[in-house]
Protein backbone atom coordinates (compact mmCIF):
# COMPACT_ATOMS: atom_id res chain seq x y z
CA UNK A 1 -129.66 113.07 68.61
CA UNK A 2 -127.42 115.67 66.92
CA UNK A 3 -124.47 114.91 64.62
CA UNK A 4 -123.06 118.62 65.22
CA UNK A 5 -122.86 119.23 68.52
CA UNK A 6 -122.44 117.86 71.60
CA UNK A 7 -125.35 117.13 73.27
CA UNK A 8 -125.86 118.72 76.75
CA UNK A 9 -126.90 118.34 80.19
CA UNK A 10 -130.22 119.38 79.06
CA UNK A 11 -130.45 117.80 75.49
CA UNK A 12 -130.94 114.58 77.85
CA UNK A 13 -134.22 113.11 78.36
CA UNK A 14 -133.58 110.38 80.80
CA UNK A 15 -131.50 110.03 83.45
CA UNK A 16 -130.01 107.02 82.41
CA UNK A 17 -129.10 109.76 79.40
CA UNK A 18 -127.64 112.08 81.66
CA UNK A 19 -125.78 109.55 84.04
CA UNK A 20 -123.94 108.30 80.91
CA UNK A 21 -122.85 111.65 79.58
CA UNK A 22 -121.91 112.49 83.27
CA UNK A 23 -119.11 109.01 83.19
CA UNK A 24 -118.08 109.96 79.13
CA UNK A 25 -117.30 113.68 81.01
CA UNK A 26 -115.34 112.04 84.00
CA UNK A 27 -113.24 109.87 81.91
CA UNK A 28 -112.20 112.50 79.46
CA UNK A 29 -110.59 114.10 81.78
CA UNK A 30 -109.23 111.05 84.41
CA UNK A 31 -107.26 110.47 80.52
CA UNK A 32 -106.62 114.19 80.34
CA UNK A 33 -105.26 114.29 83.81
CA UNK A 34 -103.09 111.37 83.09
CA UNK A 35 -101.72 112.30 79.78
CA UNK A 36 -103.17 115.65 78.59
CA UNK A 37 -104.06 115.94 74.70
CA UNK A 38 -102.77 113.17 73.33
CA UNK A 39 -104.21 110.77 76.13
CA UNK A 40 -107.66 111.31 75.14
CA UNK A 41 -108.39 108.69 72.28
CA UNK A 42 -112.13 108.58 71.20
CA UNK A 43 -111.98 104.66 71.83
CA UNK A 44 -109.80 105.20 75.14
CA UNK A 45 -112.65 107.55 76.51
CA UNK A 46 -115.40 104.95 75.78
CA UNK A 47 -114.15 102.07 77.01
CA UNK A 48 -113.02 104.10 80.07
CA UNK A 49 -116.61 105.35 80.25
CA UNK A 50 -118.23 102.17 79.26
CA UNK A 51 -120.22 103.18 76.50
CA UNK A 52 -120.25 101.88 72.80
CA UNK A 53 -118.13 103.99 70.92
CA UNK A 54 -121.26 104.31 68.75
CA UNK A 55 -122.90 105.97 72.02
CA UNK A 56 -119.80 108.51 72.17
CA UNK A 57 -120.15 110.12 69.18
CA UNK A 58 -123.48 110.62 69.40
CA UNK A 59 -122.63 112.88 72.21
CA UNK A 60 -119.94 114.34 71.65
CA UNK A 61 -119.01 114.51 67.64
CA UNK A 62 -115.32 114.69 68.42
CA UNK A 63 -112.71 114.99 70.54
CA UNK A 64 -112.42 118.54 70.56
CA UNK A 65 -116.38 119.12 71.06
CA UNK A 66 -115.98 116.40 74.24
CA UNK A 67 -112.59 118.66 75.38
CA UNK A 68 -114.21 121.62 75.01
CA UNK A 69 -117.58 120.27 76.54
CA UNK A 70 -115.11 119.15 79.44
CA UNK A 71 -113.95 122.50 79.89
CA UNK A 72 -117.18 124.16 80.23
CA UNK A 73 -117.63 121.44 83.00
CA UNK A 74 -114.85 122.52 85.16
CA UNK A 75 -116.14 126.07 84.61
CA UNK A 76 -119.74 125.20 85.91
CA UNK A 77 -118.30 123.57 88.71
CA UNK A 78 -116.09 126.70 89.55
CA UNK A 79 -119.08 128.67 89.56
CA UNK A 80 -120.84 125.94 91.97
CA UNK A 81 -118.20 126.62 94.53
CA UNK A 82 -118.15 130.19 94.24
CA UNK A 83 -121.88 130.07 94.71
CA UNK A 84 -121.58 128.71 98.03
CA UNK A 85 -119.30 131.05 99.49
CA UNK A 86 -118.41 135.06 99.82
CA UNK A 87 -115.74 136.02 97.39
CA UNK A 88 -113.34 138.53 99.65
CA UNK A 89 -112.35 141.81 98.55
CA UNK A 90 -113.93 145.53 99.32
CA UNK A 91 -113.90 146.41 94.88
CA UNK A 92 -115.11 144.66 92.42
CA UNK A 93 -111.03 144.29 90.96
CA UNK A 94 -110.19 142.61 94.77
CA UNK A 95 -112.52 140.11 94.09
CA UNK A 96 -112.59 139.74 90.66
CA UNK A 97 -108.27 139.26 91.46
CA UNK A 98 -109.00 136.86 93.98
CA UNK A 99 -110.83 134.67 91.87
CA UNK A 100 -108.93 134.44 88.27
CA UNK A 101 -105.92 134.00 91.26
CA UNK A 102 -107.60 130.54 92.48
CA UNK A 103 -108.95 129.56 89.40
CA UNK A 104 -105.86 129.86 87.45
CA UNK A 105 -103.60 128.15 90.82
CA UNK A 106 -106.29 125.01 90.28
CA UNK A 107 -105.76 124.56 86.63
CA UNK A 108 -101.92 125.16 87.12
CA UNK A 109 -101.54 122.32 89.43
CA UNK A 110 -102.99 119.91 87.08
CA UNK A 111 -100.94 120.78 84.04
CA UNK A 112 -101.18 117.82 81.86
CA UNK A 113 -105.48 118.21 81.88
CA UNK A 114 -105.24 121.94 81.43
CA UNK A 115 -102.87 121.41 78.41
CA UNK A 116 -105.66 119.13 76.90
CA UNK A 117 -108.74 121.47 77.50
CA UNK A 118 -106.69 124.33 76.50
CA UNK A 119 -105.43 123.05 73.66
CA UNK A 120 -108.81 121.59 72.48
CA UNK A 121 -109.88 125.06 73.03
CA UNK A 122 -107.13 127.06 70.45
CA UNK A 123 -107.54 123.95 67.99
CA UNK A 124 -111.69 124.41 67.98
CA UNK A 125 -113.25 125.29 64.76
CA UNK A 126 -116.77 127.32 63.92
CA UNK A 127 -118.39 123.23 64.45
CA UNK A 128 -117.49 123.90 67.99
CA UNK A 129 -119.51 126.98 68.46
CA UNK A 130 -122.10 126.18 70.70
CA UNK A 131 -119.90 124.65 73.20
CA UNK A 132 -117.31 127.03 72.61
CA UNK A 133 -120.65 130.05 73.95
CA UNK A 134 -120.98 127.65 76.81
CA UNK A 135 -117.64 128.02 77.85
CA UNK A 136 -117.43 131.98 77.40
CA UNK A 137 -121.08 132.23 79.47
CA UNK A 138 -119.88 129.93 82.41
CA UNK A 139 -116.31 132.44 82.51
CA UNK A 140 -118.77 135.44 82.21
CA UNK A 141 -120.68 134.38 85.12
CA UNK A 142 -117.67 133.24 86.97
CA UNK A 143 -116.44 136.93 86.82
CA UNK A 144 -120.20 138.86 87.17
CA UNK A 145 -120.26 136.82 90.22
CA UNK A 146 -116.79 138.27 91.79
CA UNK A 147 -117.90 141.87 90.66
CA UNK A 148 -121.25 141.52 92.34
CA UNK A 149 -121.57 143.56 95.42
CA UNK A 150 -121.54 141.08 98.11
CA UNK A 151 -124.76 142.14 99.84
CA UNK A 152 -126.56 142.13 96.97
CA UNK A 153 -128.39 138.82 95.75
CA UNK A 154 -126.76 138.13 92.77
CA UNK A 155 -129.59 136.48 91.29
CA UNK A 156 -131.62 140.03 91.28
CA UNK A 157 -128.42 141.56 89.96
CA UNK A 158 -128.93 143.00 86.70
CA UNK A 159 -125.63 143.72 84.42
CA UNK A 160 -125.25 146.80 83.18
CA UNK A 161 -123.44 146.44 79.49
CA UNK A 162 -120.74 147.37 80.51
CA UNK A 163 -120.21 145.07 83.07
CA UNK A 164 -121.01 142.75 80.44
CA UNK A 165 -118.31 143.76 78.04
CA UNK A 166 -115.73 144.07 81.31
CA UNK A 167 -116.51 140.68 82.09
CA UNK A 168 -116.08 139.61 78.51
CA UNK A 169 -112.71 141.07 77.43
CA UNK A 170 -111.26 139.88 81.20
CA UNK A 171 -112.30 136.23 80.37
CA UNK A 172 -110.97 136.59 76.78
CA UNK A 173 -107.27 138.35 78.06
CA UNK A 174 -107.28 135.56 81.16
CA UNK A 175 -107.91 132.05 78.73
CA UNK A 176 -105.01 133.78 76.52
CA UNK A 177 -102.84 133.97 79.22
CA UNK A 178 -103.26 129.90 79.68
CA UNK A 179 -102.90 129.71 76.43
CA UNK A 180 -99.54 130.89 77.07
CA UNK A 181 -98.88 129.11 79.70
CA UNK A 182 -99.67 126.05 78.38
CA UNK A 183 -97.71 126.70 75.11
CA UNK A 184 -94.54 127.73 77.64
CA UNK A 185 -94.94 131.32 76.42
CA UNK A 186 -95.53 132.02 79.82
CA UNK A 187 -94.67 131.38 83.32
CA UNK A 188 -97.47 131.11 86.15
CA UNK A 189 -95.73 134.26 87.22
CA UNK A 190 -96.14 135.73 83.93
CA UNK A 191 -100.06 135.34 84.02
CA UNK A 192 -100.58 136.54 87.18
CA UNK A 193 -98.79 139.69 86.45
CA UNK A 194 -100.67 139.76 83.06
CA UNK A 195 -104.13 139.26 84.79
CA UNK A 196 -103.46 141.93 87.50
CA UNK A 197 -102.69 144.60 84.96
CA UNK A 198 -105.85 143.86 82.79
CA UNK A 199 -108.10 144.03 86.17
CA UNK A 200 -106.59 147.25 87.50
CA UNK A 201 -107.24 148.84 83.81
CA UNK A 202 -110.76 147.66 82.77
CA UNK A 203 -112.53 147.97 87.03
CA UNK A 204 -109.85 150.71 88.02
């Protein structure tokens, strides 16, 4: 198993493998939602997950690749629901709005684990990389998705680069904006204003 990253979904050869991953994932962030940052403790997480602490690292290297890793799990999971269901809006901006807008209400209402997987976010180094891609390609799909024409199967969709690079420099502009938030820069107000102006410029 690796030493430098975290190992994924995928890396897992068993199910057994993947089951225990899956509870290390669910209590980072049952600590995260109870105490954000500081609240997830390497030795906390195991025990809550029931895995020698051994086991843990072995996953996850640290507690910034498991945060970060956690992070690109909400993601996924935003892009599950999205899946299942017809983002409304006539443009690509209307839907593309309509999305960051839920997103970023969901993650607002559960400040204390959006402090922690933000945080663990600004704080990762170049060690983080790989999970750090994961994160940007589940927020790039997230928002391809939303500019997808609605009758079209967005599985046949092919991005043009551009849509690529839209998609891109939205997600980068919309996780600064948390960061903001987060770090009281920013009221929820704030983002949503700063979020509507970057969507009318780049899919105006």
């Amino acid at each position: 198993m690796s030493s430098t990253n975290s190992l994924t979904h995928d890396d897992l050869g068993s199910s057994a493998q993947r089951e225990r991953r899956t509870r290390i994932l669910d209590a980072t962030i049952a600590l995260a939602t109870k105490g954000g940052f500081d609240a997830v403790q390497m030795r906390a997480v195991a025990e809550q997950a029931d895995v020698a602490l051994g086991t843990l690292y072995r996953y996850f290297p640290s507690k910034i690749h498991l945060l970060v890793s956690a992070l690109g799990r909400e993601f996924e999971r935003a892009n599950t629901g999205i899946d299942k269901r017809v983002v409304p809006g006539d443009t690509p901006a209307e839907r593309v709005t309509h999305v960051l807008r839920r997103t970023t209400r969901t993650l607002q209402q559960d400040p204390h684990l959006t402090e922690a997987l933000t945080r663990a976010f600004m704080f990762a180094d170049a060690s983080v990389a790989t999970e750090i891609h994961a994160v940007g390609m589940q927020v790039t799909r997230l928002l391809m998705r939303a500019m997808a024409d609605p009758d079209e199967t967005f599985e046949r969709h092919e991005p043009t680069e551009e849509e690529i690079a839209i998609t891109k420099v939205i997600g980068d502009v919309w996780l600064a904006a948390l960061v903001q938030w987060v770090t009281g820069r920013a009221s929820a107000q704030d983002v949503a204003k700063h979020m509507d102006t970057a969507i009318h410029l780049l899919l105006r």
